[in-house]
Protein backbone atom coordinates (compact mmCIF):
# COMPACT_ATOMS: atom_id res chain seq x y z
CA UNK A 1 -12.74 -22.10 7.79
CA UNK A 2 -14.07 -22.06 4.30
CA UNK A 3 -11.90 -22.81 1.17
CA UNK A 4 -12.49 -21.21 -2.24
CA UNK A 5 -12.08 -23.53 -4.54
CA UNK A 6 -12.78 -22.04 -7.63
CA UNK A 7 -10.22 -19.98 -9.55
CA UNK A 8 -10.68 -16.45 -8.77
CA UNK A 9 -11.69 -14.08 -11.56
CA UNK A 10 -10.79 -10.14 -10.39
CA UNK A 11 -9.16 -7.13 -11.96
CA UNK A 12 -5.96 -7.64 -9.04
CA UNK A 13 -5.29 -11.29 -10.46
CA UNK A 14 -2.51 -10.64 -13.15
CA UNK A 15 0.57 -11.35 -14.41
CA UNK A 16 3.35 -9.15 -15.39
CA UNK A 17 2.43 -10.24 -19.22
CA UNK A 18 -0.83 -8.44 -18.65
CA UNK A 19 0.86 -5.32 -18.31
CA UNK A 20 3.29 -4.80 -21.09
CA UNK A 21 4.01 -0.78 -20.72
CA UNK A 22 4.52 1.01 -17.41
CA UNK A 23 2.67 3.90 -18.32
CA UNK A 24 0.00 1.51 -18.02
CA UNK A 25 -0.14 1.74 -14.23
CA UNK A 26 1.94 4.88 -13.85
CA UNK A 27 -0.17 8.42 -13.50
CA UNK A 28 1.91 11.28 -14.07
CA UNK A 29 0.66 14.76 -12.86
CA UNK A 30 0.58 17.55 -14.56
CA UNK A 31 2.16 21.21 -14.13
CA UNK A 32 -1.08 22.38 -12.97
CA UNK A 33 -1.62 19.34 -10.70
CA UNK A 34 2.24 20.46 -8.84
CA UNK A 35 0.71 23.93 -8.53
CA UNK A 36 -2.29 22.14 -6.55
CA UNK A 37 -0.35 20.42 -4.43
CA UNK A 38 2.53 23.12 -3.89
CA UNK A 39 -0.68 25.61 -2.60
CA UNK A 40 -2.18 22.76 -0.60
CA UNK A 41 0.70 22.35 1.17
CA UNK A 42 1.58 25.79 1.76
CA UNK A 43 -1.73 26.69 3.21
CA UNK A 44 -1.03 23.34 5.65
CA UNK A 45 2.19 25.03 6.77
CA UNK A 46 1.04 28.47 7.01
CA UNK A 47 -1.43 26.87 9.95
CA UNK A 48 1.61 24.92 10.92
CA UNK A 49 -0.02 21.76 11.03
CA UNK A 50 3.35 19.16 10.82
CA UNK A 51 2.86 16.72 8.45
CA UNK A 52 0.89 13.56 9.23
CA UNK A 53 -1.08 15.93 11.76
CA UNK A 54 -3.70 16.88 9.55
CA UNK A 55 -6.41 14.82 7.08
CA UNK A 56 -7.70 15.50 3.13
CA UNK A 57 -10.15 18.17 4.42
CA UNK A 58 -7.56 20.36 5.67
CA UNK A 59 -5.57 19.42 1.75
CA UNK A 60 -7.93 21.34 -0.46
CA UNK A 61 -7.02 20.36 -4.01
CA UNK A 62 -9.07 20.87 -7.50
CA UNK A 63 -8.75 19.08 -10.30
CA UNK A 64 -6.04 16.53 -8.42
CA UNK A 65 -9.45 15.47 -6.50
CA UNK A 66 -10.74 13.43 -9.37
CA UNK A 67 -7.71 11.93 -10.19
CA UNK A 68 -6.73 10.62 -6.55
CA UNK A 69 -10.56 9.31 -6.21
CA UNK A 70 -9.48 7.25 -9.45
CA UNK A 71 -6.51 5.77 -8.39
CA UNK A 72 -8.20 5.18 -4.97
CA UNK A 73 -10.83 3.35 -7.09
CA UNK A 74 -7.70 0.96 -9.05
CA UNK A 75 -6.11 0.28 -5.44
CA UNK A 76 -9.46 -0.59 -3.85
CA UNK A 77 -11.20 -2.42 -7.01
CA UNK A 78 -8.58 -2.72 -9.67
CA UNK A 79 -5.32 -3.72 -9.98
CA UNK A 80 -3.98 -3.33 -6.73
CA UNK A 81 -1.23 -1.07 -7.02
CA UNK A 82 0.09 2.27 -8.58
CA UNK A 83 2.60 4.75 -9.33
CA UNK A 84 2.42 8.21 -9.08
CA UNK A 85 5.34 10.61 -10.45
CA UNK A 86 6.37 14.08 -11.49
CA UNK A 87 7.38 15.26 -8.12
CA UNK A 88 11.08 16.88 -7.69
CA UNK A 89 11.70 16.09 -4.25
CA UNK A 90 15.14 18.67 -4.70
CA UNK A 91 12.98 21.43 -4.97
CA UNK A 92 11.32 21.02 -2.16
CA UNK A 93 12.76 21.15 1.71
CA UNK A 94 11.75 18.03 4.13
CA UNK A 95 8.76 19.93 5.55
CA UNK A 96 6.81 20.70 2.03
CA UNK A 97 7.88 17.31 0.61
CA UNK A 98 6.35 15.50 3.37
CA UNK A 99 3.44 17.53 3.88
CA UNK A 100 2.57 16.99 -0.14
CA UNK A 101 3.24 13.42 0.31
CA UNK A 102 1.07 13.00 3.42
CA UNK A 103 -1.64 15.34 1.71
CA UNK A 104 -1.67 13.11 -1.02
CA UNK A 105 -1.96 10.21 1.04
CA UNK A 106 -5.25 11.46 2.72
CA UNK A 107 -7.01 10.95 -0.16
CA UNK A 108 -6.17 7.11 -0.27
CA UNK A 109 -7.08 6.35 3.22
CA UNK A 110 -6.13 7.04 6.74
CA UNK A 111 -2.61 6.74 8.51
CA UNK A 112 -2.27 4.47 11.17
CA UNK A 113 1.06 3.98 13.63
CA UNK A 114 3.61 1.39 11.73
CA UNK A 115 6.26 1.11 14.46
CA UNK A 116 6.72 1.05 18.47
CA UNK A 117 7.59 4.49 18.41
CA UNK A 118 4.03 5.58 16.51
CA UNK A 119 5.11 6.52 13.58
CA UNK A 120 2.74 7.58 10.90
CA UNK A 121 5.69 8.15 8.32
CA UNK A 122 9.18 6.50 8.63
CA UNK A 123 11.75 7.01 6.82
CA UNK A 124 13.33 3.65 5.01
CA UNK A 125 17.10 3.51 4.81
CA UNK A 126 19.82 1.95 6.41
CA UNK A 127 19.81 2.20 9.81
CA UNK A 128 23.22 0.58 10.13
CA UNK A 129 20.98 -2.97 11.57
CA UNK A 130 23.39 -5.69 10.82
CA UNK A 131 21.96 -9.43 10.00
CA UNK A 132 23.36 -12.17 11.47
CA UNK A 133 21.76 -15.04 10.85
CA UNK A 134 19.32 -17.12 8.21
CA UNK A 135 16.17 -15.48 9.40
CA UNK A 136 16.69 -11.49 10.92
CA UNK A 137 13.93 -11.52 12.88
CA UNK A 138 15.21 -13.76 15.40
CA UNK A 139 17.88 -10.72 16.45
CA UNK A 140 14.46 -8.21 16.15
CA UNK A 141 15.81 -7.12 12.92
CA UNK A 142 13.26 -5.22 10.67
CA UNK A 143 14.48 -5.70 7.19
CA UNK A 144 13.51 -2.30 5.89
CA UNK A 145 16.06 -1.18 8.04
CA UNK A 146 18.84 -2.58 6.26
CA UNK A 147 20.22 -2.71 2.53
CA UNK A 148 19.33 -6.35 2.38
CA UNK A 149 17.48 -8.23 -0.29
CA UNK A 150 13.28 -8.29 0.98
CA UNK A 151 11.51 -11.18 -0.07
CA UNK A 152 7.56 -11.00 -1.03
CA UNK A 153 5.70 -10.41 2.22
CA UNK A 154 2.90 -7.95 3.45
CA UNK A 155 2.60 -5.22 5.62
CA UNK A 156 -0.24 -5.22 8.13
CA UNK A 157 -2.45 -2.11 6.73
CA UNK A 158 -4.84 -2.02 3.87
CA UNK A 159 -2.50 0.36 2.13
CA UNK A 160 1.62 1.24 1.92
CA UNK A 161 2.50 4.24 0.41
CA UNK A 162 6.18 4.59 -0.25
CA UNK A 163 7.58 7.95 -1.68
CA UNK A 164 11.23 8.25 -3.17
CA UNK A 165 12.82 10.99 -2.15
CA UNK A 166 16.81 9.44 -3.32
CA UNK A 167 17.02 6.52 -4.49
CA UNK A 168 20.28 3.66 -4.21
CA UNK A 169 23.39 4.49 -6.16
CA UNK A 170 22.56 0.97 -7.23
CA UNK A 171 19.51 -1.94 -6.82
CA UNK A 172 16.83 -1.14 -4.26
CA UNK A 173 14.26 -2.40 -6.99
CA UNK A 174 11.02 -2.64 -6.01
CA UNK A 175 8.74 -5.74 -6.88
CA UNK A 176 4.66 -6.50 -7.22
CA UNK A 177 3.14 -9.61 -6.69
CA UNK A 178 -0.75 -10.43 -7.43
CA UNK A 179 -1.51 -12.50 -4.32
CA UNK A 180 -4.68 -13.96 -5.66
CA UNK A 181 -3.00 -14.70 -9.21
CA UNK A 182 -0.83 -17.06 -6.63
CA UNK A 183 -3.92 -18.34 -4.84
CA UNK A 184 -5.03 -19.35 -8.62
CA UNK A 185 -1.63 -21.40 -9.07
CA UNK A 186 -1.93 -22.96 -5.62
CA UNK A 187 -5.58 -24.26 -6.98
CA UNK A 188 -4.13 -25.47 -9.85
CA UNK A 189 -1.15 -27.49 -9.31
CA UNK A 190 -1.07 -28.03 -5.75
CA UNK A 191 -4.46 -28.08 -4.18
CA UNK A 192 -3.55 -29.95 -0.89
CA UNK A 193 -1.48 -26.58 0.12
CA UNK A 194 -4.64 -24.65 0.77
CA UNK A 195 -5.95 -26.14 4.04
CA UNK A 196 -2.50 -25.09 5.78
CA UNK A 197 -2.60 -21.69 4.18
CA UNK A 198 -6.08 -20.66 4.80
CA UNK A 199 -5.86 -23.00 8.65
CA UNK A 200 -3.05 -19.78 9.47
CA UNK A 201 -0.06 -20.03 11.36
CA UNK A 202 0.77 -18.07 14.64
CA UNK A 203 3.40 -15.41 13.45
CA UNK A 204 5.88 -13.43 15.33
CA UNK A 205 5.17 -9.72 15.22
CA UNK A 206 8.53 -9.33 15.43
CA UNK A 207 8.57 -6.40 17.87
CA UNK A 208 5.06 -4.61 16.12
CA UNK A 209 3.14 -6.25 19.14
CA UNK A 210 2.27 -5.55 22.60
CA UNK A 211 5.60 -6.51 23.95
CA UNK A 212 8.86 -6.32 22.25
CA UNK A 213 8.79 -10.36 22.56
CA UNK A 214 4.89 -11.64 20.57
CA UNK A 215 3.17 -13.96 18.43
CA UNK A 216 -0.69 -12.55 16.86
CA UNK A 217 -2.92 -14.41 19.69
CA UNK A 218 -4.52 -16.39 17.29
CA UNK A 219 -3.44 -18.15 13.45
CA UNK A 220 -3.45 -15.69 10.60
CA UNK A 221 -4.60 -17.46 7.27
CA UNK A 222 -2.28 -16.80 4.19
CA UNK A 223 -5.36 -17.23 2.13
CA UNK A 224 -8.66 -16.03 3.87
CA UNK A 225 -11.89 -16.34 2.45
CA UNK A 226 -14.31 -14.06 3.81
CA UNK A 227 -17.43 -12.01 2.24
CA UNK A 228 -17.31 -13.23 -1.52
CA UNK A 229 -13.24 -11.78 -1.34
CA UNK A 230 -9.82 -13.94 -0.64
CA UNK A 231 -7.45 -11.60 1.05
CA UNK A 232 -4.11 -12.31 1.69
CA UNK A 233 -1.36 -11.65 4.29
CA UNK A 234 1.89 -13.55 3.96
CA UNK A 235 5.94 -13.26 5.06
CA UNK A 236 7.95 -16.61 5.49
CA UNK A 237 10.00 -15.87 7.82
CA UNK A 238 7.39 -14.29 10.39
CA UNK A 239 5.80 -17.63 10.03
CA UNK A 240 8.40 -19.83 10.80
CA UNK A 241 9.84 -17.94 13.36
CA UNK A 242 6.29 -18.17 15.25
CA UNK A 243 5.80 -21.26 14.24
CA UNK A 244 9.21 -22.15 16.34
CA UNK A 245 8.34 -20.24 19.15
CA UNK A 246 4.93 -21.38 19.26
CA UNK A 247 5.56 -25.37 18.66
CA UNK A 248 8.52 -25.57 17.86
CA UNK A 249 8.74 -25.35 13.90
CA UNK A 250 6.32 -26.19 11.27
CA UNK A 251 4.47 -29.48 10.14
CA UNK A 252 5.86 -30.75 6.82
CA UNK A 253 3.00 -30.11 4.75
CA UNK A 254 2.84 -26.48 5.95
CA UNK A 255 6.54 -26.06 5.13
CA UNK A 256 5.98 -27.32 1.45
CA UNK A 257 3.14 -24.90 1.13
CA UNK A 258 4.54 -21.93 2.55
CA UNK A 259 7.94 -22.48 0.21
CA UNK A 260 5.98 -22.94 -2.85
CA UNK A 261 4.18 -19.70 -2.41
CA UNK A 262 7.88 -18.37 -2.16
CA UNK A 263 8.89 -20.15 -4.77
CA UNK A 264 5.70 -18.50 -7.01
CA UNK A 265 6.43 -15.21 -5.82
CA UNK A 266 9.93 -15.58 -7.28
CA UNK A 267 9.01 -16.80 -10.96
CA UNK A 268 9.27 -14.21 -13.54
CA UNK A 269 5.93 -14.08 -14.54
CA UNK A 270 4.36 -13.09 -11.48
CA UNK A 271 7.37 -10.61 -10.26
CA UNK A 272 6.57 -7.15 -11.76
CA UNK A 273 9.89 -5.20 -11.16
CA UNK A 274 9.85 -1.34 -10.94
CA UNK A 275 12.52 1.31 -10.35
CA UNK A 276 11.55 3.94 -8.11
CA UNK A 277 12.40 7.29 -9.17
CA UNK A 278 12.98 10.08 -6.80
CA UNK A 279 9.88 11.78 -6.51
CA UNK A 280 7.67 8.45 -7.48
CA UNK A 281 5.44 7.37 -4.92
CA UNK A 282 4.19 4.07 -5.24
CA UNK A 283 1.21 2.87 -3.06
CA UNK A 284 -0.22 -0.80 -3.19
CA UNK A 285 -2.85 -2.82 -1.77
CA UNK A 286 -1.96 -4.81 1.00
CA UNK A 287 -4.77 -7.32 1.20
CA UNK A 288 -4.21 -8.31 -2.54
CA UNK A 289 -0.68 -7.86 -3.48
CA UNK A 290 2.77 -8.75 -2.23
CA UNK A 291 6.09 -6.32 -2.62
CA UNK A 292 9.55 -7.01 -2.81
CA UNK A 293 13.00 -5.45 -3.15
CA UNK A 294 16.35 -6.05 -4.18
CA UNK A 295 19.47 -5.84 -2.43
CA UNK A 296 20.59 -1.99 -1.84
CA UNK A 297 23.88 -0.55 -2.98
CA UNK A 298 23.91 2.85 -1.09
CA UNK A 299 26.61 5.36 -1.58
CA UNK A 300 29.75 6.39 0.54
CA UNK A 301 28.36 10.15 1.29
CA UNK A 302 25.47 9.95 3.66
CA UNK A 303 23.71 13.14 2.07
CA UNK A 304 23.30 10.58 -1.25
CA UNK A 305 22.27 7.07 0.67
CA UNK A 306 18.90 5.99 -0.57
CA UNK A 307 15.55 7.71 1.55
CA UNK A 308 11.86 6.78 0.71
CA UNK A 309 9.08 7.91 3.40
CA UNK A 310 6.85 4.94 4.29
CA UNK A 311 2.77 5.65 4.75
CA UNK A 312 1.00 2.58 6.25
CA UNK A 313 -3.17 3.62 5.38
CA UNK A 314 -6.57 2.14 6.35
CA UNK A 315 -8.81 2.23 3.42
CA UNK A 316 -12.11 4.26 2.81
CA UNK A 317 -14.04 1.19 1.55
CA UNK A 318 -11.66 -1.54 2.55
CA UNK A 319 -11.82 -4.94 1.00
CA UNK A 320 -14.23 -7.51 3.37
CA UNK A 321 -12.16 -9.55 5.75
CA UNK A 322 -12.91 -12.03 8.49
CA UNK A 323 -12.61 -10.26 11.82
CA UNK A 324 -9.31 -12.71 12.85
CA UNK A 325 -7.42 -12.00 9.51
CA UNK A 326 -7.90 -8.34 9.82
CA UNK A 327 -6.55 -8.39 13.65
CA UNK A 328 -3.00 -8.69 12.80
CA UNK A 329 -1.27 -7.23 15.20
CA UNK A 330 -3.02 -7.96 18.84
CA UNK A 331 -4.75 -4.77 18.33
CA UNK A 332 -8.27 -5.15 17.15
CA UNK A 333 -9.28 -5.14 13.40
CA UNK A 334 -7.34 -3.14 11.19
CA UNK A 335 -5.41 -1.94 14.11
CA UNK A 336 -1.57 -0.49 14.19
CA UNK A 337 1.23 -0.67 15.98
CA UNK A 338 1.33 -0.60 19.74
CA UNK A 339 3.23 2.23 20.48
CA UNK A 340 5.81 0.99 23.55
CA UNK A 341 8.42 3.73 23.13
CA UNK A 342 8.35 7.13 23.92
């Protein structure tokens, strides 16, 4: 296990005072780019390929092509995370929306399953999954699932995509962290923390493994250093819940290190907040960012409760990582979910 232990120096470590306009990492197409995508997709249904069935050769854009190769290029080697808008998601019925969505997606990497049930695209809403106690996951409770509050975690891909297709009658916020702008402050103030985090912990999968009932089959750094790049994967309560199934709880030290990253994530100047917009799609960098999301307020008529389609991608070029940290899920590197349910 090496340790970086200089401060690291890369266009994804920021704070939120380094961006002070939104249009600064929001791309908003055009007219003409709509038309691309609205013939795209209608050429994809006309061979009725479903969506997530087919992949960007089968999406033939123009003009859109340079643009999604550039904010492939900020997600892979710049800031980490972006926002794309201008779709009307009430103009369009479920099958064109998600076909435009997935088509879209193609061109930032390639969909792999993000559930037992092999889902390339979920839908996020309430599910009706009621929390019971401190930590969910102990009752197999995926938080996405619910209207609850989402503290900063990860998800295991190189890529989420989210698109909005309605959003909450109130909250439902969505948050950006820069993990190695966190890594930075770690260095700083509280050095001792990074043998624990980069050392790993044994986290539950919380039903994404092999069997509904799994821990990853070997530790899983918060910090790894691997190939010139620190990646990161983090969510507190995945960690402590392994940790207590695996030895029963965590050692003090790696307690105080996992809640100060918490606490970091939660400090103003490294919580970029952004409302999602129905028809935004926002898609961010796993290895190098953390996402949040505020409590959800949805509203009394079903046909208005909050929807956003989720995209979990493997990137085109992705960022180096040590073959452990990139086996997340007891399925080989950059591997998905084990489908169990049929």
């Amino acid at each position: 296990m090496e340790i970086l232990k200089n401060k690291i120096i890369e266009n994804c470590v920021w704070k939120v005072s380094d961006f002070k306009d939104e249009n600064e990492w929001t791309f908003t197409f055009t007219d003409k780019h709509l038309i691309e995508l609205e013939s795209a997709a209608k050429q994809i249904i006309e061979q009725k390929l479903a969506p997530t069935s087919f992949s960007k050769k089968d999406f033939v854009l123009d003009s859109l092509t340079e643009v999604l190769n550039q904010q492939l290029d900020i997600l892979q080697n710049g800031r980490g995370f972006i926002r794309l808008r201008g779709l009307n998601p009430k103009k369009y019925d479920d099958l064109t929306i998600q076909t435009i969505y997935w088509g879209i997606c193609s061109y930032l990497g390639t969909g792999i399953p993000q559930n037992s049930v092999g889902e390339l695209m979920s839908g996020v809403k309430d599910y009706g999954d009621k929390i019971k106690s401190d930590n969910p996951y102990r009752e197999g409770i995926r938080l996405h699932r619910t209207t609850a509050k989402i503290d900063a975690h990860t998800d295991s891909c190189d890529h989420v995509a989210l698109l909005c297709v309605r959003k909450a009658k109130e909250g439902g916020e969505s948050g950006v962290v820069s993990a190695l702008s966190i890594y930075n402050e770690i260095l700083k103030n509280k050095p001792e923390y990074l043998e624990p985090l980069c050392k790993g912990f044994y986290i539950d999968l919380v039903g994404k493994g092999k069997t509904e009932k799994e821990l990853s089959s070997h530790p899983i750094p918060v910090f790894s250093y691997f190939g010139g790049k620190v990646c990161s994967r983090f969510n507190k309560g995945q960690i402590e819940l392994g940790a207590e199934r695996h030895s029963g709880g965590l050692d003090p030290i790696s307690q105080e290190a996992i809640n100060y990253v918490q606490h970091l994530t939660e400090q103003d100047d490294f919580h970029l907040k952004m409302m999602l917009e129905d028809g935004d799609i926002q898609v961010l960098n796993n290895r190098v960012t953390y996402h949040t999301r505020s409590k959800v307020v949805d509203d009394e008529d079903p046909v208005k409760k909050r929807l956003l389609y989720r995209v979990w991608l493997n990137a085109p070029q992705p960022r180096p990582m040590a073959p452990e940290f990139a086996n997340q899920l007891n399925t080989g590197e950059r591997g998905g979910v084990t489908k169990r349910i049929h």
